[in-house]
Structures are given as C-alpha cells and as structure tokens.
Protein backbone atom coordinates (compact mmCIF):
# COMPACT_ATOMS: atom_id res chain seq x y z
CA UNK A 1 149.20 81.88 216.70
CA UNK A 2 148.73 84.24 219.75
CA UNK A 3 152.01 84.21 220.71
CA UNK A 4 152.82 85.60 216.89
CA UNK A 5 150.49 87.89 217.20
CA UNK A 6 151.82 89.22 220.77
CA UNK A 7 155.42 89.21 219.42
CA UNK A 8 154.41 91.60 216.44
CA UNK A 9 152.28 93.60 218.70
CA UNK A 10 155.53 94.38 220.91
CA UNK A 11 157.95 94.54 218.01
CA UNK A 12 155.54 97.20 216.52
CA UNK A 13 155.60 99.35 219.72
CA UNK A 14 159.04 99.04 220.54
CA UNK A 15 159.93 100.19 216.64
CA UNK A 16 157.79 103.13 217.53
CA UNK A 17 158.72 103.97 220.26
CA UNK A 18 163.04 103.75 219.07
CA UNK A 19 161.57 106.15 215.54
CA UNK A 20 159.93 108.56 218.51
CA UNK A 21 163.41 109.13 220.33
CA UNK A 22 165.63 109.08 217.18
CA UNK A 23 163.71 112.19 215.67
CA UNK A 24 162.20 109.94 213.02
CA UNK A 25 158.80 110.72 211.82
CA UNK A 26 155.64 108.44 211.61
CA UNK A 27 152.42 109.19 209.71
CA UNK A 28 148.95 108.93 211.73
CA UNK A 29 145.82 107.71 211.06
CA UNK A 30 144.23 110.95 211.23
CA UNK A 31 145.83 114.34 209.92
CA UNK A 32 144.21 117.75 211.03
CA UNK A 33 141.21 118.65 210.89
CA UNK A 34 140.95 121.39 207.87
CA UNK A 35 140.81 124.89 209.02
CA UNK A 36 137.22 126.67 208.80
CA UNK A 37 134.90 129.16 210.11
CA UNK A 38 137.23 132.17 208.93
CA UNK A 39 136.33 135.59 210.06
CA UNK A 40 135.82 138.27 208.34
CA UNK A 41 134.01 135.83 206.19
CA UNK A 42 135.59 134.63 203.02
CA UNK A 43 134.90 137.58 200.14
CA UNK A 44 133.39 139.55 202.70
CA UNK A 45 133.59 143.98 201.96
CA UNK A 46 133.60 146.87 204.02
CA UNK A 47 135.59 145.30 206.79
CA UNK A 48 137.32 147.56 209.65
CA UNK A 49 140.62 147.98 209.19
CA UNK A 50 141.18 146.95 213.13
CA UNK A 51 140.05 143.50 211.70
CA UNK A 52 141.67 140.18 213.72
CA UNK A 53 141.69 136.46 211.91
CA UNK A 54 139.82 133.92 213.51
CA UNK A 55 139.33 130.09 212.59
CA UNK A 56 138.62 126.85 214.12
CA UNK A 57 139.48 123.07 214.10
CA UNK A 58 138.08 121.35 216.85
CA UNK A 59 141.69 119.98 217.83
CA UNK A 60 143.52 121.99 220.44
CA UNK A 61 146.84 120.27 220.36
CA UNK A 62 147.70 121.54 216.79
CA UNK A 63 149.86 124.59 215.86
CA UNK A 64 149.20 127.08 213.06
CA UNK A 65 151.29 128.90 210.08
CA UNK A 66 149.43 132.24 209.33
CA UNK A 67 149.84 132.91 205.67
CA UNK A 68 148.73 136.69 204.71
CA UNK A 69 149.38 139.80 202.66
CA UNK A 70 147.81 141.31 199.37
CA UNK A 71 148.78 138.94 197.24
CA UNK A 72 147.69 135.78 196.30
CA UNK A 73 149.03 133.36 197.30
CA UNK A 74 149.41 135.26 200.52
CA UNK A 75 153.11 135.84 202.09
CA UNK A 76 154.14 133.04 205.11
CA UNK A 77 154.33 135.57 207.88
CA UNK A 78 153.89 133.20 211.20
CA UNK A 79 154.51 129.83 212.53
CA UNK A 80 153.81 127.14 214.74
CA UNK A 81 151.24 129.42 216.57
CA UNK A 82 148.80 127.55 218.84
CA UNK A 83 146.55 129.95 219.31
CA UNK A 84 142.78 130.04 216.66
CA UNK A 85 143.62 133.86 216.23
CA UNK A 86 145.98 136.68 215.19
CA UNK A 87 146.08 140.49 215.79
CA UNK A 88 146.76 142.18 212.82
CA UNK A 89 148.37 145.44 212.47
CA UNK A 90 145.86 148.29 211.35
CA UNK A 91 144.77 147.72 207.92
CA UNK A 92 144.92 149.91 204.60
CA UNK A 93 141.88 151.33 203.64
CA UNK A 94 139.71 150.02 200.36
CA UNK A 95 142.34 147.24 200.16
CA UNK A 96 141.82 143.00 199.30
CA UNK A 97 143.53 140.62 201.75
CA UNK A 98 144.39 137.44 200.85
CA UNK A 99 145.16 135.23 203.89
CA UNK A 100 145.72 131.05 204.52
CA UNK A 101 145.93 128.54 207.63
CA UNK A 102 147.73 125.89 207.35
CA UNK A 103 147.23 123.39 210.62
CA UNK A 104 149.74 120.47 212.17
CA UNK A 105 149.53 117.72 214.32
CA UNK A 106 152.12 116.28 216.97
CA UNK A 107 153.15 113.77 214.37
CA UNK A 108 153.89 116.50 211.97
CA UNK A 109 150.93 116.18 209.28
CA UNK A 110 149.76 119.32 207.59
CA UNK A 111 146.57 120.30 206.75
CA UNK A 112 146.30 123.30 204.56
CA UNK A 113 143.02 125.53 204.65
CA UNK A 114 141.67 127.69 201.53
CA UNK A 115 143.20 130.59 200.67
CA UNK A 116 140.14 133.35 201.78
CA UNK A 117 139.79 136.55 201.18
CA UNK A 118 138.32 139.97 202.16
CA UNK A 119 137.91 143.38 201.15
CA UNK A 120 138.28 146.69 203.46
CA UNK A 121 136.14 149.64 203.95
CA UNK A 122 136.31 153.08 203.13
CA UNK A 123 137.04 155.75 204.88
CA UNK A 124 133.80 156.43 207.02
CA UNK A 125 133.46 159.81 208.74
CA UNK A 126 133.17 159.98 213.01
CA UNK A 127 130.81 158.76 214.53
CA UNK A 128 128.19 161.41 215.23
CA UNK A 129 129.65 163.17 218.92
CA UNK A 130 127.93 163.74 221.83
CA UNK A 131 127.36 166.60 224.24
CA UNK A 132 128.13 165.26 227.44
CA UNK A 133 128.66 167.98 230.00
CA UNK A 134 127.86 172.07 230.26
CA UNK A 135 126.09 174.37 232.14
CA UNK A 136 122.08 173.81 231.43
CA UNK A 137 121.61 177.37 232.90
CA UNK A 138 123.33 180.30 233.26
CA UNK A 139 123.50 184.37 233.00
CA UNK A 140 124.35 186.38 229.98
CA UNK A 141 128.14 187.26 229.38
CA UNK A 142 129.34 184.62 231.47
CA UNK A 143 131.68 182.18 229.51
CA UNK A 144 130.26 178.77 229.73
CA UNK A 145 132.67 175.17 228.81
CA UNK A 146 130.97 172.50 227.04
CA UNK A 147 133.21 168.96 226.14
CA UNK A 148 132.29 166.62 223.73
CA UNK A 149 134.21 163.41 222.35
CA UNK A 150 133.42 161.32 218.84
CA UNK A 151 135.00 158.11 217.88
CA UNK A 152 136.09 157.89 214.27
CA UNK A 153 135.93 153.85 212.96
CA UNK A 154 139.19 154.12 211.48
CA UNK A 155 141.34 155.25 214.71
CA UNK A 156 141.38 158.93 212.77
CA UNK A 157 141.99 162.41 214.73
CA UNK A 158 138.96 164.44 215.21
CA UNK A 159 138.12 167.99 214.87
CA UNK A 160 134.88 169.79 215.54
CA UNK A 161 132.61 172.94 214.84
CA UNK A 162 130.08 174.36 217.40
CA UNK A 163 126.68 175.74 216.72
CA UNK A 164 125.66 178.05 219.61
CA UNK A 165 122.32 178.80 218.24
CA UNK A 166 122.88 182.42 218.23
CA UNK A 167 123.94 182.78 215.24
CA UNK A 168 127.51 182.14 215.93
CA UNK A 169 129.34 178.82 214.26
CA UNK A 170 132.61 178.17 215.43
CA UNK A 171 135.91 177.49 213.56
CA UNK A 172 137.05 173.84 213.36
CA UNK A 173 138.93 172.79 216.81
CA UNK A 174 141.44 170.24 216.49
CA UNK A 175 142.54 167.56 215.28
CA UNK A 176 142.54 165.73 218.83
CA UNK A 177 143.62 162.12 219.18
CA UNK A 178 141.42 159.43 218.81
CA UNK A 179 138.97 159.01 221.53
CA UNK A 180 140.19 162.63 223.09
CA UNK A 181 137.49 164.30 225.19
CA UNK A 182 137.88 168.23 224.56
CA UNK A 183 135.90 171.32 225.27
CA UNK A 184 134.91 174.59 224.06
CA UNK A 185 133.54 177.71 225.89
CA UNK A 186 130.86 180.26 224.82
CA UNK A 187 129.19 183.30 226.06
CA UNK A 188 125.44 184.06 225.33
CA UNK A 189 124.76 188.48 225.23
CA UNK A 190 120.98 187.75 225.39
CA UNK A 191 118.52 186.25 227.37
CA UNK A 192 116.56 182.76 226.01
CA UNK A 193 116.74 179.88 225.10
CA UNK A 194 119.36 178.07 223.03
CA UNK A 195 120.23 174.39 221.70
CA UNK A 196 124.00 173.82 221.55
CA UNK A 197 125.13 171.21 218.61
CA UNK A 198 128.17 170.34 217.41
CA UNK A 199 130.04 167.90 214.56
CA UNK A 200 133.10 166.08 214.25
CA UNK A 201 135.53 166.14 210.94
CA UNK A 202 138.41 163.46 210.31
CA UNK A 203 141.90 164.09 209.06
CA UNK A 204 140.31 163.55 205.06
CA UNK A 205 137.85 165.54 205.80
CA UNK A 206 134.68 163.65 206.40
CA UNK A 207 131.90 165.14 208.14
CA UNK A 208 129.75 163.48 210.77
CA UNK A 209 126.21 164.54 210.78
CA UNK A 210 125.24 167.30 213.89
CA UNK A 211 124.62 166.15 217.63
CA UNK A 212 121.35 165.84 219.52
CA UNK A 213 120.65 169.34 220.69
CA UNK A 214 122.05 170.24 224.08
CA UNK A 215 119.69 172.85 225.52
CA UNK A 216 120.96 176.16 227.55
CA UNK A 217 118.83 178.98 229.20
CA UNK A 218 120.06 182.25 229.24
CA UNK A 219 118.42 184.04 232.12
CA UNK A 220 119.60 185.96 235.39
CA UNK A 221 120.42 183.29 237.68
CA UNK A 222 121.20 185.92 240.67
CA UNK A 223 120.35 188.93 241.62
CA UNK A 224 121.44 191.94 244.69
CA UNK A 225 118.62 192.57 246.68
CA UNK A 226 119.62 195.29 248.46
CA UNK A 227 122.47 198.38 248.05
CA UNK A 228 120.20 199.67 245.21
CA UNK A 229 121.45 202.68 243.55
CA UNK A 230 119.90 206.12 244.62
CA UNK A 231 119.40 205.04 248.04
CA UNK A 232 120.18 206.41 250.83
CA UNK A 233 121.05 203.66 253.97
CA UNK A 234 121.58 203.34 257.37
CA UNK A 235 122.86 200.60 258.83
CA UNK A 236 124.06 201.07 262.73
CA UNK A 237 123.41 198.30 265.61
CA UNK A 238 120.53 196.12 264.36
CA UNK A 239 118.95 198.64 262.41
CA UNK A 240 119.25 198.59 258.78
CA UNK A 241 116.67 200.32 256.85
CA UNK A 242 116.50 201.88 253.40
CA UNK A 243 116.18 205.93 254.16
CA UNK A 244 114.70 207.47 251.00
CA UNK A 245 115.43 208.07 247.62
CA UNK A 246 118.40 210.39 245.72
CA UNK A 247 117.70 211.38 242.20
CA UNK A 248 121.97 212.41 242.27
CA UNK A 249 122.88 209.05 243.88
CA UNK A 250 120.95 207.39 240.92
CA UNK A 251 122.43 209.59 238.29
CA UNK A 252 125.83 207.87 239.58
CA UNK A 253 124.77 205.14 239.49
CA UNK A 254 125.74 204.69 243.27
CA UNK A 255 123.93 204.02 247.15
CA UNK A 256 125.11 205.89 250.33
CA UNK A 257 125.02 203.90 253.13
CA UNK A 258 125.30 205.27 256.68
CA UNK A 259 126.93 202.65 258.87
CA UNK A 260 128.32 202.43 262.55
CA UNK A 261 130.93 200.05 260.92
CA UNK A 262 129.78 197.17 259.11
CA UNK A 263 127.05 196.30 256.09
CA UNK A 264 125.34 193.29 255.12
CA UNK A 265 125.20 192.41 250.79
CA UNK A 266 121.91 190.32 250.16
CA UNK A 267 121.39 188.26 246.94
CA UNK A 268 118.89 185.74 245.96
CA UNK A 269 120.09 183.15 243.78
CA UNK A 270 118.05 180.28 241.00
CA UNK A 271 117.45 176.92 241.74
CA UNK A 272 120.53 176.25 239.80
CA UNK A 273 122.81 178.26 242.53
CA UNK A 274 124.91 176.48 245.14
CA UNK A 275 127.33 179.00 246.21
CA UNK A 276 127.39 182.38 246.09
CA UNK A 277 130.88 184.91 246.83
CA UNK A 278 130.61 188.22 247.28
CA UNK A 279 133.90 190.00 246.50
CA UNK A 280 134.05 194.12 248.15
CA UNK A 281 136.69 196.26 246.73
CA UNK A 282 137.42 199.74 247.16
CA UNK A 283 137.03 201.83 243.51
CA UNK A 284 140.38 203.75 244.39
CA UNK A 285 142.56 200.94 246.40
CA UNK A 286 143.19 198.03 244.22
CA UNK A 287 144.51 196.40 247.10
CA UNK A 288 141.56 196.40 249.24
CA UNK A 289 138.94 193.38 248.05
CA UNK A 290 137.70 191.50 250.68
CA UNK A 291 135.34 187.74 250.22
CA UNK A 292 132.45 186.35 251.55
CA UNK A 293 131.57 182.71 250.63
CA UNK A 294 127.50 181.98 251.35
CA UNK A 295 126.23 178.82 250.59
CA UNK A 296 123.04 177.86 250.89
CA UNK A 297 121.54 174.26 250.95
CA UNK A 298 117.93 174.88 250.91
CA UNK A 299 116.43 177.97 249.76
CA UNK A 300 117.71 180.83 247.25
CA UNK A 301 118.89 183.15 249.67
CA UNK A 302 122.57 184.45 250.37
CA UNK A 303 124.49 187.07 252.26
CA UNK A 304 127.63 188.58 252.81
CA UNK A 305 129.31 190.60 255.84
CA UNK A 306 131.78 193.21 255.73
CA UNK A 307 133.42 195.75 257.79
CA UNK A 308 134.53 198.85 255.71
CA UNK A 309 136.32 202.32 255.90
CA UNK A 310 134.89 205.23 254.17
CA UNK A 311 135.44 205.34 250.74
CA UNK A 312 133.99 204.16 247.68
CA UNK A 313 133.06 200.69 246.88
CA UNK A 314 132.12 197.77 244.68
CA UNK A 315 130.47 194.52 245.58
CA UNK A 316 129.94 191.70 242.74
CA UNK A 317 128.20 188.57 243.54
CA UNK A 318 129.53 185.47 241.57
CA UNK A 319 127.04 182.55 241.47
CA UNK A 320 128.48 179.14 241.14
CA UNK A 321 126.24 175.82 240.41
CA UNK A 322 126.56 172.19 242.06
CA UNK A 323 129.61 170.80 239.91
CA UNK A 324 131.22 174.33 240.72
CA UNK A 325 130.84 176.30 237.57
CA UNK A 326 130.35 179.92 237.28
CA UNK A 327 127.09 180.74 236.18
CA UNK A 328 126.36 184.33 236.74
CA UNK A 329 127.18 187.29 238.01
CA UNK A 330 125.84 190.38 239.85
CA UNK A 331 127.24 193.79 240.42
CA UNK A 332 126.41 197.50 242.40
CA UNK A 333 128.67 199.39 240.67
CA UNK A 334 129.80 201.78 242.99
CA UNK A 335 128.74 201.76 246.30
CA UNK A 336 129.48 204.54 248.57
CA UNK A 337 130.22 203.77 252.25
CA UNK A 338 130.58 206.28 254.99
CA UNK A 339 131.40 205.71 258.81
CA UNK A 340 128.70 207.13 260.70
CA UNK A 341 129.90 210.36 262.49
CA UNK A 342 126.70 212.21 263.08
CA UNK A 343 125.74 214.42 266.12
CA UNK A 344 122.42 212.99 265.85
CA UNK A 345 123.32 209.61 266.16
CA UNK A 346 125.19 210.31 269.35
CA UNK A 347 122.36 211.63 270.97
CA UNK A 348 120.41 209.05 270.15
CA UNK A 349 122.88 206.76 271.93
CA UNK A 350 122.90 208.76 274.88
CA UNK A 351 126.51 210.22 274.25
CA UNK A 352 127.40 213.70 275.10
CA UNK A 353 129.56 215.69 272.71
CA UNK A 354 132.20 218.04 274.23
C-alpha cells in the first residue's frame, strides 16, 4: 500500500511539473487575496484632484490590472502591475471616479475587488500667502521689495493684491506659476508705522483671505551730522571747526567750507544700518562723483573722506541694512567747497608772501 501511495505521489509531481514547462495551467488551492483598504475611501467627496490609488492584499508576489475612468464599470487602463499603487494624472474638478483592482497569482487565478468610488472637490481658493521677507525699517521715499508665495490646492496660478496700509491697494500681480515666489516694491511719503498684507487670487477667480500683518516703520534711519547748511567751515590740518552762522548760505540752502584740501562727511546711522556710502559729486561736472564705503560693526557712527577742487558740491549718504537693502537716504544739497587761499592762513603757518 505504501509503495501505491509513493508511486502516485511521484506520478502527481512529475505531471506537474511536465503541465509547468508545456505552458499548461493548474488551479491552486488558494486564489488571491481580495483587494481592500482603497484610498480615497470608497464614496468618499471633496478629494484633491492630485489624488493616487492605494490598496492592499497581504500577498506580494501578485500583479494588478487597474481598472478606472468615469464610468461604471470603469475602463481597463493597466496591467500586470506589481506595485499596491498608481499615480494618476491630475484630476477634473467636481467629478465621480469609478475605479477596480483586479489581483493574480503565479498560477494565474484572479481575484476581482469592488468596483469603488469617489467624488472630487471643488475648486478651493489659495491657500492664504505669507509675507516672508522685507525691510522691517526704513526711511520715507525709499522703495522697499517685499516677496510673498501662496500655494493653491489645485496646482492653479496665483495672483496677488498688496495692502500698504497707507491707503494705497495695489492692482492684481500675476498670474505666477504654482508655487512661484514673487515680489513687489513700495515707497512710504510719511513717517509711522504700517502693517503690510497681502492676498492671493486663482485663475477662476477665488480669493484667499488677507495675510498676517507684516509690520514696517517709517522713520529716518540716517542722518548728516555735519556740513549743515548756513555754515561757514574750516577744515585745514587737524582742525575742523564749525565758524559761525550765514543767514545767505541758509537761504541757499548751502555750507562753505574752508579747506587746505580735503573734508570729512559724518553721519550717524539706526540700529538697523550696516553700511553706509557716501557718494560726492560736483553740481556742474556730472562726471566728477567720487565714493566712500563706511561700515560700521558696533556703534551708529560713519564717515567719509574726500579730497575736492573748488566748486560746488553734493554729498548723499545711502544707508544699507544687514541683508544689503537700501533703507534710507541722506542728502546736503549743495555744498560749497573752496581751497583755502587766504593770507591769513599763511601767516599762521609761518609762510611769507612775496
């Protein structure tokens, strides 16, 4: 009776084994395991339109056909997959999917899943955007850049509308690309205090609600401390003293400054002031502007150095912050510069004039 039983055991494998290398199916004892666990969730609404499928077995040696479309039954659209997932194109908005696994084994058994279904969302406006970078301080009439970026949930360009908080509301910029960083510049006429907002819009015209307030103070942020118009100057060897007052030179708006050859520009810059450059140039020679770059790691004070002709002059000082930004500005107007050629002087040197 063993031996029977031995022979049919053999005769059994070896058919098997001649159906397995002739092509020639054979069923299992076990076909897959159904397909569950769908996401989105069967009859589930208001999903994004970037959705994915997702299931699960529990078997990783079976292969997949993905069955999906809008109708039902759902379109055959891939097969033999092995992976528990598929990346779907972007979706139609408002729209019911209908979509179907069905699962196979090495022995060729099927298993089909339910067909499931779910629903997609509307449109939905951007994401509420965000302030992220701009000048926190800065002078008046200086043009300041502010960026901002909002995502929209359906991939959608963007365009958005500034509130400077001074009564000005800009037009709509854009539309920029999804995910786009962009900026926008300003400029502030009066001193105080001011909270910058803005809003995004998508390409159907849905609003996002306003930002969190980004605040900006308007406020002089440098300032020349010397060269004052009306004053008279001298400035010869070390000395360099403020002479007296000139109700004419004031009316000009303009100082007169005595020199042996050279002049010194103080300013004294905010907390918010890295650098300062002081740009000289000559009222009648647009070809003359000379630079001096003063930067200043610890306190608030800056100068510049300059060796002039006579003639007549302006100095500006341009204040620029940590991250490099312009943030103010300062200007003499006019300042008047004469060599010093005085008989007086001379004497006082010791120098005898023919």
């Amino acid at each position: 009776m063993k031996k029977k039983l031995i022979h049919y055991m053999i005769s059994i494998s070896v058919l098997l084994t001649t159906l397995s290398a002739i092509g020639i199916p054979y069923v299992s004892a076990d076909p897959p395991v159904e397909p569950s666990q769908p996401v989105p969730s069967p009859g589930s609404s208001s999903v994004t339109v970037f959705a994915d499928l997702k299931w699960t077995t529990g078997d990783v040696t079976l292969t997949y056909d993905v069955y999906f479309g809008t109708e039902n039954p759902p379109p055959l659209i891939l097969v033999n997959q092995s992976e528990t997932f598929y990346e779907l194109e972007r979706l139609l908005l408002n729209t019911t999917y209908y979509w179907q696994i069905v699962a196979h084994n090495i022995f060729q058994e099927t298993t089909a899943g339910p067909i499931w279904n779910f629903t997609t969302a509307e449109n939905q406006p951007p994401f509420k955007p965000t302030v992220f970078d701009g000048p926190p301080k800065a002078g008046r009439n200086i043009p300041l850049e502010f960026s901002t970026v909002a995502p929209d949930p359906e991939g959608d360009k963007v365009s958005y509308q500034w509130d400077w908080d001074d009564g000005n509301v800009s037009d709509w910029y854009g539309p920029y690309e999804f995910g786009q960083r962009t900026t926008a510049t300003h400029e502030w006429a009066e001193n105080g205090s001011y909270e910058v907002k803005v809003r995004a819009r998508d390409e159907l015209m849905k609003q996002s609600g306003w930002s969190k307030v980004y605040n900006v103070t308007i406020a002089p942020q440098v300032e020349l401390s010397n060269c004052k118009p009306g004053y008279l100057y001298f400035v010869f060897l070390t000395f360099d003293k403020t002479y007296g007052y000139i109700y004419s030179l004031d009316l000009l708006g303009v100082s007169l400054i005595i020199s042996t050859g050279g002049m010194k520009v103080d300013a004294a810059g905010s907390d918010s002031v890295q650098t300062v450059v002081f740009e000289m140039k000559n009222k009648f020679l647009e070809d003359q502007r000379w630079n001096a770059t003063s930067t200043n790691e610890t306190g608030s004070a800056f100068e510049g150095y300059f060796f002039l002709n006579d003639g007549l002059y302006e100095t500006t000082a341009y204040a620029y912050d940590g991250a490099g930004r312009l943030i103010d500005r300062a200007a003499r107007s006019y300042v008047i510069y004469y060599e010093w050629k005085f008989v007086l002087i001379k004497q006082l040197l010791g120098l005898n004039t023919p």
